[in-house]
PDB file of N, CA and C in Angstrom:
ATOM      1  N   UNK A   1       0.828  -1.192   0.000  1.00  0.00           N
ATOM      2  CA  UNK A   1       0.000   0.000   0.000  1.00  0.00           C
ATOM      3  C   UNK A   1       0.866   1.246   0.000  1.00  0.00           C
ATOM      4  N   UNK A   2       1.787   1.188   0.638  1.00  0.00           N
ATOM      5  CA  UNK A   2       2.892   2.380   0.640  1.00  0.00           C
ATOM      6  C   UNK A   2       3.663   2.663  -0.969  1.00  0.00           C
ATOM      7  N   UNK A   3       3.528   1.786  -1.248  1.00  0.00           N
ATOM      8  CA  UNK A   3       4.255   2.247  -2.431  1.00  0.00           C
ATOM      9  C   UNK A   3       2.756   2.666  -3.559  1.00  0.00           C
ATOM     10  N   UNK A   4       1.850   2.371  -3.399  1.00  0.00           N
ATOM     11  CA  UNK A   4       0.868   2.502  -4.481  1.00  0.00           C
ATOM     12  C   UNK A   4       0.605   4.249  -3.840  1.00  0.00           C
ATOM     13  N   UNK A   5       0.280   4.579  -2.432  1.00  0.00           N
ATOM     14  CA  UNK A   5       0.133   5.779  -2.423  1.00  0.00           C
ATOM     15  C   UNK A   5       1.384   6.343  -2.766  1.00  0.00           C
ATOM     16  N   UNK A   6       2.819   5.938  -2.349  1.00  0.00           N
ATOM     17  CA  UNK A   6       3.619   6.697  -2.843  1.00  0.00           C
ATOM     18  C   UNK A   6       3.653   7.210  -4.618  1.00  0.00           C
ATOM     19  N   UNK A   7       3.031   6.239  -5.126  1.00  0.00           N
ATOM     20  CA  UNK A   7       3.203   6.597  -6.702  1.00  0.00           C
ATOM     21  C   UNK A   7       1.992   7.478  -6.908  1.00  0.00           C
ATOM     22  N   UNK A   8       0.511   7.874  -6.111  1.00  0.00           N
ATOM     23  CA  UNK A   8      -0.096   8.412  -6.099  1.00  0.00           C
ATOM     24  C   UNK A   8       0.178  10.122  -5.782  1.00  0.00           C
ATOM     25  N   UNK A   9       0.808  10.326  -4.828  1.00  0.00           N
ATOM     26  CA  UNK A   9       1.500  11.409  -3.887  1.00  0.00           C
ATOM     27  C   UNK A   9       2.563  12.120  -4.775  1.00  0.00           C
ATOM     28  N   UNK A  10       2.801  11.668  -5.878  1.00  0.00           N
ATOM     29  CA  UNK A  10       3.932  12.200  -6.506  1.00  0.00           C
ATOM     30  C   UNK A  10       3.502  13.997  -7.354  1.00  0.00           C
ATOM     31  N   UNK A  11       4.609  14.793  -7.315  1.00  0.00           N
ATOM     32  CA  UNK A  11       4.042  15.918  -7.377  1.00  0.00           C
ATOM     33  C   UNK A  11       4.408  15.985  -9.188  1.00  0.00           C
ATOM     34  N   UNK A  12       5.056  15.367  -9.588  1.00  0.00           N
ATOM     35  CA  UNK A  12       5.350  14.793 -11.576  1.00  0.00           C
ATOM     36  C   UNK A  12       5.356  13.669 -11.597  1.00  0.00           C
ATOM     37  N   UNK A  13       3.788  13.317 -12.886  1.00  0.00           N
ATOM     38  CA  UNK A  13       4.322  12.162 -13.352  1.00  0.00           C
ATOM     39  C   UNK A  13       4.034  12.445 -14.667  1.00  0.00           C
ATOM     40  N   UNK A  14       5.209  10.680 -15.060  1.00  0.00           N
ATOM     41  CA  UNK A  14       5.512  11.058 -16.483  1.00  0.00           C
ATOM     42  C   UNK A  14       4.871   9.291 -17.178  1.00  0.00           C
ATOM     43  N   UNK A  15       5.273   9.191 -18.073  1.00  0.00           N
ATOM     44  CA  UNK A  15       4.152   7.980 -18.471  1.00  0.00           C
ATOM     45  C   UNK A  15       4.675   6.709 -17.787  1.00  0.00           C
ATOM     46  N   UNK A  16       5.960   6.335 -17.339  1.00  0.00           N
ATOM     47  CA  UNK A  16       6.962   5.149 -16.816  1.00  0.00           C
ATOM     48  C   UNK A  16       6.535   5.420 -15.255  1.00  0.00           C
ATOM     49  N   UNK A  17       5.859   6.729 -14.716  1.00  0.00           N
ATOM     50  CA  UNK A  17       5.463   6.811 -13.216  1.00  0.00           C
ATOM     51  C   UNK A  17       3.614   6.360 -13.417  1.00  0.00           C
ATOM     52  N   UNK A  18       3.414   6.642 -14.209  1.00  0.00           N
ATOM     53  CA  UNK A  18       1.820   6.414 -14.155  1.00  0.00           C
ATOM     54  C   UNK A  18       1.591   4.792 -14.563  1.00  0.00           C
ATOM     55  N   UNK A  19       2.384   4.286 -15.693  1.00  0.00           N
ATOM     56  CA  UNK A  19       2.834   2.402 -15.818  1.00  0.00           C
ATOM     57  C   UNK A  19       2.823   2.034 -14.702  1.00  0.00           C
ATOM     58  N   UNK A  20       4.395   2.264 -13.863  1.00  0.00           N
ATOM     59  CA  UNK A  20       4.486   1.639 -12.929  1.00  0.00           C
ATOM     60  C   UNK A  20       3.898   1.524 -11.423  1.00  0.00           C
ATOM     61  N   UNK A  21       2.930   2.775 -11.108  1.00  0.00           N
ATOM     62  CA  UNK A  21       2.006   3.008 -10.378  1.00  0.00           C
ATOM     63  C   UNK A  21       0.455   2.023 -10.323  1.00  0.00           C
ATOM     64  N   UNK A  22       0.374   1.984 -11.853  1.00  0.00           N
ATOM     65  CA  UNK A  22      -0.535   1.047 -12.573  1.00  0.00           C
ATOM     66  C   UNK A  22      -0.155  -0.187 -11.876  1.00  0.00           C
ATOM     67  N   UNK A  23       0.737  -0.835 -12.326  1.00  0.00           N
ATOM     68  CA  UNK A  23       1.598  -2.303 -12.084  1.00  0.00           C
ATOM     69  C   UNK A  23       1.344  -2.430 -10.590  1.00  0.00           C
ATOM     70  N   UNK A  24       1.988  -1.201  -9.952  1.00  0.00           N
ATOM     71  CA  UNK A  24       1.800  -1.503  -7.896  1.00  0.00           C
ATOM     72  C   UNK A  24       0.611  -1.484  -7.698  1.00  0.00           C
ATOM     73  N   UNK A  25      -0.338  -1.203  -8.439  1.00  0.00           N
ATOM     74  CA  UNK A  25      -2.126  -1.433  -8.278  1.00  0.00           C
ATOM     75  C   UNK A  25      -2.474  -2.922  -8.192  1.00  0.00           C
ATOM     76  N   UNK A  26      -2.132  -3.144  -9.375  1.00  0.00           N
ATOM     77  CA  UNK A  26      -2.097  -4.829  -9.679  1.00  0.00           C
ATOM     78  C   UNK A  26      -1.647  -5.447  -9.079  1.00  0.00           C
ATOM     79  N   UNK A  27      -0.410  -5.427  -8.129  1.00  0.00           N
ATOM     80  CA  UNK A  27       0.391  -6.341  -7.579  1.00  0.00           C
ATOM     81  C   UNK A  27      -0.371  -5.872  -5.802  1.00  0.00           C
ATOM     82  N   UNK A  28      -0.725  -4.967  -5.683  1.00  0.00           N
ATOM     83  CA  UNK A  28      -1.165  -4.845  -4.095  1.00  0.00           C
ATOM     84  C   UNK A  28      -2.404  -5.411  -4.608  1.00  0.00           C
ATOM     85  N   UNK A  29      -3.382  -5.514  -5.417  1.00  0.00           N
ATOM     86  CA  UNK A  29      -4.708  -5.869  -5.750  1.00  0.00           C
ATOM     87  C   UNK A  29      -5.128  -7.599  -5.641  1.00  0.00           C
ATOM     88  N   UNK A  30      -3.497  -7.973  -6.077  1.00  0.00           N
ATOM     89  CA  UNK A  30      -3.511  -9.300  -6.464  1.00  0.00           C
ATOM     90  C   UNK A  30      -3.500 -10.037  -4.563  1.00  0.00           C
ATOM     91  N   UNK A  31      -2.445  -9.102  -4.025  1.00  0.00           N
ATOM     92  CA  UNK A  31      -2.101  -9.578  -2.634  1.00  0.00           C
ATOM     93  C   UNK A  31      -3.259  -9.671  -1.828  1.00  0.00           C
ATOM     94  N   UNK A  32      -4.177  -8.493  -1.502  1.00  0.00           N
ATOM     95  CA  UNK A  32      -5.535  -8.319  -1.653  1.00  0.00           C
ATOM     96  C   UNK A  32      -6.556  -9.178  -1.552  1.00  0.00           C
ATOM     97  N   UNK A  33      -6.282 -10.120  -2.627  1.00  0.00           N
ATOM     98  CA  UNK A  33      -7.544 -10.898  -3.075  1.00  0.00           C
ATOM     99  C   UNK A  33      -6.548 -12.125  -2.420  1.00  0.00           C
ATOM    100  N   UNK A  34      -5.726 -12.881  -2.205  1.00  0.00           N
ATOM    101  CA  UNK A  34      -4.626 -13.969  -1.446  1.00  0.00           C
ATOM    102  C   UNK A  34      -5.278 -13.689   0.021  1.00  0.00           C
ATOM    103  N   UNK A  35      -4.950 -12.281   0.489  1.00  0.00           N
ATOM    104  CA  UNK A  35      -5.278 -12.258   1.939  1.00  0.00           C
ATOM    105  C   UNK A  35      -7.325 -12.755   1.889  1.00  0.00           C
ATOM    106  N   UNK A  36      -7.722 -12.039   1.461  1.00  0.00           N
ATOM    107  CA  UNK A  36      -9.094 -12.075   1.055  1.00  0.00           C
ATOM    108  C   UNK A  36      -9.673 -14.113   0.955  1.00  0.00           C
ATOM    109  N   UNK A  37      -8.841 -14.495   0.378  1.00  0.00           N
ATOM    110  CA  UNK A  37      -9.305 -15.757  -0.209  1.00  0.00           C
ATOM    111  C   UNK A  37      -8.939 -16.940   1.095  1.00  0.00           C
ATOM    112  N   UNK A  38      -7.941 -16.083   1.532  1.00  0.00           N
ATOM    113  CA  UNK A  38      -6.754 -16.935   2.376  1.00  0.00           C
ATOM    114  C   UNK A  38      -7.463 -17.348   4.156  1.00  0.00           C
ATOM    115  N   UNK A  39      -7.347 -15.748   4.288  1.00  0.00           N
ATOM    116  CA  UNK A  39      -7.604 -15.541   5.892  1.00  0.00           C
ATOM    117  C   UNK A  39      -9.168 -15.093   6.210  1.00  0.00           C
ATOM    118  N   UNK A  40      -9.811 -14.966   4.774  1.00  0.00           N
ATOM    119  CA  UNK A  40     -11.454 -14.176   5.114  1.00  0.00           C
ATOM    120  C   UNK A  40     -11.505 -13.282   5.728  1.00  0.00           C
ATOM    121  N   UNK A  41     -10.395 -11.858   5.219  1.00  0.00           N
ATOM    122  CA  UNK A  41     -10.518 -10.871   5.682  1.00  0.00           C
ATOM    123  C   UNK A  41     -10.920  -9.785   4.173  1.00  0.00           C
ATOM    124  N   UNK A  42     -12.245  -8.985   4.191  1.00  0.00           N
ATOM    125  CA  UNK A  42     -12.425  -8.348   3.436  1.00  0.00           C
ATOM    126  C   UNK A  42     -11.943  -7.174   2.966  1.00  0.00           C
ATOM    127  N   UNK A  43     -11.144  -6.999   1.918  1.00  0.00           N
ATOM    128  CA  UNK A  43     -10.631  -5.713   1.948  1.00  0.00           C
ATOM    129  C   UNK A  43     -11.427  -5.043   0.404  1.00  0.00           C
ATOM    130  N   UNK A  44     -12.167  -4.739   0.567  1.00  0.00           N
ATOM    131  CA  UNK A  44     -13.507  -4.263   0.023  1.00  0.00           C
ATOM    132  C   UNK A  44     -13.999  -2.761   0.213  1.00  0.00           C
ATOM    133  N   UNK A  45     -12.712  -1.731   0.398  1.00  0.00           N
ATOM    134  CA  UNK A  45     -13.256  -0.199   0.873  1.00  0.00           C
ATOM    135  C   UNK A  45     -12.438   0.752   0.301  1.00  0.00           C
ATOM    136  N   UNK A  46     -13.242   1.770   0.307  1.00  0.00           N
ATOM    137  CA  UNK A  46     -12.964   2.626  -0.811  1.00  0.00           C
ATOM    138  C   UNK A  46     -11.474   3.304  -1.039  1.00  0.00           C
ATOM    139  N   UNK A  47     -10.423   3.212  -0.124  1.00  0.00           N
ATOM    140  CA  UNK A  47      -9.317   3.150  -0.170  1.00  0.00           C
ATOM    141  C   UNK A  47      -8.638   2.142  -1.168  1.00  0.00           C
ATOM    142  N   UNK A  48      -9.282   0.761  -1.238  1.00  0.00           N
ATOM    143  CA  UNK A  48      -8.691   0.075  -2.438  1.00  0.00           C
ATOM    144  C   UNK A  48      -9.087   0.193  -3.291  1.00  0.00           C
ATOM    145  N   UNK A  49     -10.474   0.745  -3.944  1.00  0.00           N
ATOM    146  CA  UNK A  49     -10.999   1.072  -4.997  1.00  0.00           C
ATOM    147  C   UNK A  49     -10.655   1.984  -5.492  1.00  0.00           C
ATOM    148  N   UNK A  50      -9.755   3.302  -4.643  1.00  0.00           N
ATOM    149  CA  UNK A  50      -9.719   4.375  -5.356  1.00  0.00           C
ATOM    150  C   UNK A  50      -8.380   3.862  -6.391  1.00  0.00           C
ATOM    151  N   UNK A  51      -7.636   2.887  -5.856  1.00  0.00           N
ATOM    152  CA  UNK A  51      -6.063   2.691  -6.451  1.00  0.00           C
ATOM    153  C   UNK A  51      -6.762   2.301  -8.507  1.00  0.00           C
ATOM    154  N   UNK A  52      -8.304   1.853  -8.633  1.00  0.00           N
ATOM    155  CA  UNK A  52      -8.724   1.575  -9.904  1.00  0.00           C
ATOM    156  C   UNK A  52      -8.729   3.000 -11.406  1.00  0.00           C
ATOM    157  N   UNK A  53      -9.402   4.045 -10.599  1.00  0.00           N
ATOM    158  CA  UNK A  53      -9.436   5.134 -11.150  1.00  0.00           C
ATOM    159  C   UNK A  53      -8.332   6.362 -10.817  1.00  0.00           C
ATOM    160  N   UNK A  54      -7.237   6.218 -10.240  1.00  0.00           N
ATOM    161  CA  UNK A  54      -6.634   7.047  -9.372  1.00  0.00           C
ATOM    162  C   UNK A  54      -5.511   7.469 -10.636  1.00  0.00           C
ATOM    163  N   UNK A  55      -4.849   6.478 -11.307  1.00  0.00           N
ATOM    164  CA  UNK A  55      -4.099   6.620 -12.780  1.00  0.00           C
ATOM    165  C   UNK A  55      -5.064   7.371 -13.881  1.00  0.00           C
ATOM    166  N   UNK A  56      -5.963   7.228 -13.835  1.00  0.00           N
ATOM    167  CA  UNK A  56      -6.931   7.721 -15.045  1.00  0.00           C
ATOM    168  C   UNK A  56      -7.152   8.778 -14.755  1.00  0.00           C
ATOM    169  N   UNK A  57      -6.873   9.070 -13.812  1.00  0.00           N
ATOM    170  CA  UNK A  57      -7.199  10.911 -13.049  1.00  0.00           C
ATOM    171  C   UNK A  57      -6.094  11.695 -12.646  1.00  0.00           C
ATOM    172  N   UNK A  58      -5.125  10.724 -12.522  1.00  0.00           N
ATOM    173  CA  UNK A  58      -3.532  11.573 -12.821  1.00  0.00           C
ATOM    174  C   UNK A  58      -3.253  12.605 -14.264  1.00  0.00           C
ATOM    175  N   UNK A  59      -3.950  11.287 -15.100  1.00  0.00           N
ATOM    176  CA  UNK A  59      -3.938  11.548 -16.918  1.00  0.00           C
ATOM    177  C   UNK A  59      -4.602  12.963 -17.248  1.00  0.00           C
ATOM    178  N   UNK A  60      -5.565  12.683 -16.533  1.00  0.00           N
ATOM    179  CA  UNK A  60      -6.971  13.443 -17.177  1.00  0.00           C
ATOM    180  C   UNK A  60      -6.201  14.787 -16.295  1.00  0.00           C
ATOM    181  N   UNK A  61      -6.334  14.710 -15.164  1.00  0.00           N
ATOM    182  CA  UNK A  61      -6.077  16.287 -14.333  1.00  0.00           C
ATOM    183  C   UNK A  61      -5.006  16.773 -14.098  1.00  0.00           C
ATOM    184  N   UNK A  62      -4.261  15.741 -13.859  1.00  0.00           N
ATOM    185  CA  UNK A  62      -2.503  16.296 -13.093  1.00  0.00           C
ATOM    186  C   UNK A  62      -2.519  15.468 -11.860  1.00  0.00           C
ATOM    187  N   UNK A  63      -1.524  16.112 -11.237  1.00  0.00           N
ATOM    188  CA  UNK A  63      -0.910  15.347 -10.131  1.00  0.00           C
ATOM    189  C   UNK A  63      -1.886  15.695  -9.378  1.00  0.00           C
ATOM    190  N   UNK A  64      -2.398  14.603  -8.209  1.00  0.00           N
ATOM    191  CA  UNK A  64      -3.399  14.743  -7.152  1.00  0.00           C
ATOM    192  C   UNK A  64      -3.215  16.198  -6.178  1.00  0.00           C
ATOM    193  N   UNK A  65      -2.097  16.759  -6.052  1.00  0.00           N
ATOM    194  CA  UNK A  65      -2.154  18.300  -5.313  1.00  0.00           C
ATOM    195  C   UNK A  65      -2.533  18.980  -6.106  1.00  0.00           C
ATOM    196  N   UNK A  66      -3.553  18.917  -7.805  1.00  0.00           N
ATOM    197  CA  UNK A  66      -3.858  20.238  -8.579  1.00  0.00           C
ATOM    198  C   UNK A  66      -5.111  20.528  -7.584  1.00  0.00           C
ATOM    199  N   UNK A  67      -5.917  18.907  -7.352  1.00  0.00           N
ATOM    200  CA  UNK A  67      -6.940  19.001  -7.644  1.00  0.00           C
ATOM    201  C   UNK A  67      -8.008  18.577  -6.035  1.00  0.00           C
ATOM    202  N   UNK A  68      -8.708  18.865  -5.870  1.00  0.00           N
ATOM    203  CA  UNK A  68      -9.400  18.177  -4.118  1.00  0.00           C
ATOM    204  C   UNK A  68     -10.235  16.959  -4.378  1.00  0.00           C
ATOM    205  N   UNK A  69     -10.108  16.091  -3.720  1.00  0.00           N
ATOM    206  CA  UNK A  69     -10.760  14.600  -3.548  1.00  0.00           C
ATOM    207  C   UNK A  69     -12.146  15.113  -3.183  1.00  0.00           C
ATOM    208  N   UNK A  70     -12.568  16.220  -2.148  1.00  0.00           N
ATOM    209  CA  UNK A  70     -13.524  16.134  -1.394  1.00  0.00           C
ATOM    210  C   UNK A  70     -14.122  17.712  -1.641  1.00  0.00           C
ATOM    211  N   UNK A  71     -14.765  17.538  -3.230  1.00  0.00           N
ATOM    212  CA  UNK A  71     -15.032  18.974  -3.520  1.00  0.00           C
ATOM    213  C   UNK A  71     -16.770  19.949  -2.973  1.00  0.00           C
ATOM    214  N   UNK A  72     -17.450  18.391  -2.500  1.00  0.00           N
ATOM    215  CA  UNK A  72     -18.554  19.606  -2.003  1.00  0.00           C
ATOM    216  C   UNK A  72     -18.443  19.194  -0.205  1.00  0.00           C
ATOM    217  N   UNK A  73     -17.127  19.355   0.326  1.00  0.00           N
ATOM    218  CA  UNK A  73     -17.391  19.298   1.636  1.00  0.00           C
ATOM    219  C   UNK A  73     -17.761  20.135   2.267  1.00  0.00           C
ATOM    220  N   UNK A  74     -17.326  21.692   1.618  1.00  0.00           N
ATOM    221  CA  UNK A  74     -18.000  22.711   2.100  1.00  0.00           C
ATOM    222  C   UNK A  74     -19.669  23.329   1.474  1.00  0.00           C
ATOM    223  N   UNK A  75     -19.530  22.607   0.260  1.00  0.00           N
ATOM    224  CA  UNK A  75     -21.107  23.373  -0.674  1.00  0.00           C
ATOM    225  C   UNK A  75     -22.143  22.760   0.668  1.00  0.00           C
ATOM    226  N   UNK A  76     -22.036  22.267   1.755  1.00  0.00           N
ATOM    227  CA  UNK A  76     -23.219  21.765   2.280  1.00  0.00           C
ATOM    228  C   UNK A  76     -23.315  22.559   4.084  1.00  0.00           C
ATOM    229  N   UNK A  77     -21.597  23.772   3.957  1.00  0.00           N
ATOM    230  CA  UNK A  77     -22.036  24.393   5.172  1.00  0.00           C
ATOM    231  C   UNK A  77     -23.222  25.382   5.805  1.00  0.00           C
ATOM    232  N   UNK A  78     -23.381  25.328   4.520  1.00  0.00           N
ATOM    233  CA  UNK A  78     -24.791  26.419   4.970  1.00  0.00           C
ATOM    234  C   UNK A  78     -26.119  25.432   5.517  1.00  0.00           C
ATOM    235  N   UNK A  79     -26.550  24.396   5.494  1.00  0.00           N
ATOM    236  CA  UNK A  79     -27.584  23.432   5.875  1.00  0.00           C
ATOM    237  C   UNK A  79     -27.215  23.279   6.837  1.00  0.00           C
ATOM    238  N   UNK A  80     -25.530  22.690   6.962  1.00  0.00           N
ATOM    239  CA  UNK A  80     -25.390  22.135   8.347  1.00  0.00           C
ATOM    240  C   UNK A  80     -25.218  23.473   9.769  1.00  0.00           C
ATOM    241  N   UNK A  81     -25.336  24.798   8.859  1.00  0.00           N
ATOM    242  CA  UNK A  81     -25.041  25.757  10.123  1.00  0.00           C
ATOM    243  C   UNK A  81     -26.783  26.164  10.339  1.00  0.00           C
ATOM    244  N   UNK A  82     -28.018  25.917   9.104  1.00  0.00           N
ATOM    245  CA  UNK A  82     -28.807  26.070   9.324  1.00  0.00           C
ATOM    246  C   UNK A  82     -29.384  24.847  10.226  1.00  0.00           C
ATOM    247  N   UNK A  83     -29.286  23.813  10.472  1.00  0.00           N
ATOM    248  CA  UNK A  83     -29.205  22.403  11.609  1.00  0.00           C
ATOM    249  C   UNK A  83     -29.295  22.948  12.832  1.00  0.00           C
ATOM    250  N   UNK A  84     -27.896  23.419  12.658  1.00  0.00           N
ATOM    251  CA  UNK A  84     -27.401  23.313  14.602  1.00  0.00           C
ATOM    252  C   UNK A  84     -27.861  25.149  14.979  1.00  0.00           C
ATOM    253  N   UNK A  85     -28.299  25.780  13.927  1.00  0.00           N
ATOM    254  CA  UNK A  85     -28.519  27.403  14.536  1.00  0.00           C
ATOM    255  C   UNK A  85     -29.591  27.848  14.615  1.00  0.00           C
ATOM    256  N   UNK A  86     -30.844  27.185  13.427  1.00  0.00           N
ATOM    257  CA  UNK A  86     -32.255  26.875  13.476  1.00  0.00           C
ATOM    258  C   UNK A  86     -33.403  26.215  13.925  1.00  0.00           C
ATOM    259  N   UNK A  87     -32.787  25.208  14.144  1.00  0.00           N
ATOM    260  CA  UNK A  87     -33.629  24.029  14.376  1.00  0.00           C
ATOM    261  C   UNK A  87     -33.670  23.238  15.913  1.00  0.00           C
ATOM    262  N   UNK A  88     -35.136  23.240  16.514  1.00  0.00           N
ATOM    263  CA  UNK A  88     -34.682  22.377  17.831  1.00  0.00           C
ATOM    264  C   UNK A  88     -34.505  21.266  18.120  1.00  0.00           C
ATOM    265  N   UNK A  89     -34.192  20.491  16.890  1.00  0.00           N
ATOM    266  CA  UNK A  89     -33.759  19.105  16.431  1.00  0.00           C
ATOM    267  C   UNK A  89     -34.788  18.257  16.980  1.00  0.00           C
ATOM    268  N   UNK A  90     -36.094  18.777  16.580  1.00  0.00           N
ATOM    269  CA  UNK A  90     -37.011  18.061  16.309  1.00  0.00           C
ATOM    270  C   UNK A  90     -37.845  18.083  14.954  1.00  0.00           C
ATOM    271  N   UNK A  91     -38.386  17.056  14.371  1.00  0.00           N
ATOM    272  CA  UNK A  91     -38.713  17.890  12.923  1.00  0.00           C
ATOM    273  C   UNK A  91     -37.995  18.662  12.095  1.00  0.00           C
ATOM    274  N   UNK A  92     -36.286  17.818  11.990  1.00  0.00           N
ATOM    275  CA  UNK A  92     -35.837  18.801  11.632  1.00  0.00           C
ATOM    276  C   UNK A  92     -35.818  19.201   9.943  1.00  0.00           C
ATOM    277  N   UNK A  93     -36.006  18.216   9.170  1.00  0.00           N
ATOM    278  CA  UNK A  93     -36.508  18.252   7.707  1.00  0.00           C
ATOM    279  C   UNK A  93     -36.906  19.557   7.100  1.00  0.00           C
ATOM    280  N   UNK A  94     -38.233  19.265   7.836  1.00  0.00           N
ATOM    281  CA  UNK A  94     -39.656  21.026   7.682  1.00  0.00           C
ATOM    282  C   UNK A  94     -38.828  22.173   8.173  1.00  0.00           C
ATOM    283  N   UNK A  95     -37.811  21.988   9.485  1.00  0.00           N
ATOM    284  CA  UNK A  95     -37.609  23.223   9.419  1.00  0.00           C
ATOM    285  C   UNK A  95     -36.253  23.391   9.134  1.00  0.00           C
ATOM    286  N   UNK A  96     -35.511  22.830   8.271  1.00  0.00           N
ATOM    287  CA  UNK A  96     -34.327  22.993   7.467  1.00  0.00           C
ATOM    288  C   UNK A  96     -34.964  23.605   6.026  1.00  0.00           C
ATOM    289  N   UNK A  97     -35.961  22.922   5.623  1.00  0.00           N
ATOM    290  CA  UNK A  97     -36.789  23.079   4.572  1.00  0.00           C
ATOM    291  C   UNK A  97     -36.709  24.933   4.416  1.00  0.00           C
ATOM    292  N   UNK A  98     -37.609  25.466   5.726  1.00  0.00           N
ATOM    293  CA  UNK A  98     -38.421  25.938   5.321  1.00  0.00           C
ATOM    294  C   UNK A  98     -37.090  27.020   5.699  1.00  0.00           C
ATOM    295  N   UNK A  99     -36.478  27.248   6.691  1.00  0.00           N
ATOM    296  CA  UNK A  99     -35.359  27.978   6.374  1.00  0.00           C
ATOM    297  C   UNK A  99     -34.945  28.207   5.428  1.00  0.00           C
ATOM    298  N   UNK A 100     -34.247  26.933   4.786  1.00  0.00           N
ATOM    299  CA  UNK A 100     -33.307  27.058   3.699  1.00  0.00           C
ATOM    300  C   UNK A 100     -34.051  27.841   2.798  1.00  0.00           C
ATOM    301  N   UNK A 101     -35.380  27.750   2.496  1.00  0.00           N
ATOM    302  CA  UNK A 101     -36.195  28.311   1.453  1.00  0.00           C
ATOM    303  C   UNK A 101     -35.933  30.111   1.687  1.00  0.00           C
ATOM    304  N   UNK A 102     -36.502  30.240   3.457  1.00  0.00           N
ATOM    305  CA  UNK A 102     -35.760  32.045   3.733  1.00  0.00           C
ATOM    306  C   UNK A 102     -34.684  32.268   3.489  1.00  0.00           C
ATOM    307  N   UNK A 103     -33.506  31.283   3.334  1.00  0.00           N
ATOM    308  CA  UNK A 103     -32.518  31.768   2.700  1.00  0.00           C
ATOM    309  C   UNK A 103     -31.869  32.026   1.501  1.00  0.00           C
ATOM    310  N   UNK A 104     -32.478  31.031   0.502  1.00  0.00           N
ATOM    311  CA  UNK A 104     -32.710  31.706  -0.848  1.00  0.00           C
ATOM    312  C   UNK A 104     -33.348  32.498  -1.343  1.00  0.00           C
ATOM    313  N   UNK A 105     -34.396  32.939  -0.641  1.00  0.00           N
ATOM    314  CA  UNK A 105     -35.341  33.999  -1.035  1.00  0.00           C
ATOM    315  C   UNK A 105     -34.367  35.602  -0.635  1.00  0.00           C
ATOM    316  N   UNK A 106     -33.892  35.628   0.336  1.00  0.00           N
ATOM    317  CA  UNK A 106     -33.226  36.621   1.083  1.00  0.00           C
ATOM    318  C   UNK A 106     -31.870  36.878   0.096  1.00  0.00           C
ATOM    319  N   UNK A 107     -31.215  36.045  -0.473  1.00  0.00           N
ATOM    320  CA  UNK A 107     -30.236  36.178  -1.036  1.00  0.00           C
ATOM    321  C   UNK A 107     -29.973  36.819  -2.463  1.00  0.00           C
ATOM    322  N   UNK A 108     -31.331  36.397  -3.149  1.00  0.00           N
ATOM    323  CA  UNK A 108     -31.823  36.334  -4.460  1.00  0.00           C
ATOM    324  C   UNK A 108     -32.677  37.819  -4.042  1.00  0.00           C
ATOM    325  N   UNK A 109     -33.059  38.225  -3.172  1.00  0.00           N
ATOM    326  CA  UNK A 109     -33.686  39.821  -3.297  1.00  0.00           C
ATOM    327  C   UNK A 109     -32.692  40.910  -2.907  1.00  0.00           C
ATOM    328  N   UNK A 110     -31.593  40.334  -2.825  1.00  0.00           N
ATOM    329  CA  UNK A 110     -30.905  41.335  -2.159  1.00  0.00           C
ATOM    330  C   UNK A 110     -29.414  41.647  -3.445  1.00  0.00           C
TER     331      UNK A 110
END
């Protein structure tokens, strides 16, 4: 696993780093499925899945520091500050709802 994130973590790659990054996919993937088959331990989570698409997104974008893994972690602070600043965490649906609704209205007239 250390070496597959290490080939992930890299701040240039060139096509012999994105191959051989490829290859440490395959070879931790293969080990993976041995432990998996072997000891009946599942390694089935999204940490090993990302090693599938993680080369194809080197290609496509650049090196993983262009770009953020976790791009709407913030698009959802405004609900969660309307949660804990609105609501008496009962029913809280209707009145996230009906907030959120005063808050697009308020934003959009102003």
């Amino acid at each position: 696993y250390l070496e597959l994130d290490m080939y992930t973590l890299l701040e240039v790659h060139m096509t012999e780093t994105i191959s051989s990054g490829r290859h440490t996919h395959l070879a931790f993937a293969a080990l993976c499925m041995y432990v998996t088959n072997s000891y009946f331990k599942n390694w089935n989570f999204p940490k090993l899945h990302m090693g599938l698409h993680i080369f194809d997104d080197v290609k496509a974008k650049g090196a993983t520091h262009n770009y953020n893994t976790k791009p709407n972690k913030n698009m959802h602070g405004s609900l969660k500050d309307l949660y804990l600043l609105r609501t008496n965490f009962h029913d809280i649906a209707e009145q996230v709802r009906f907030n959120f609704k005063k808050m697009i209205y308020y934003n959009t007239t102003t």
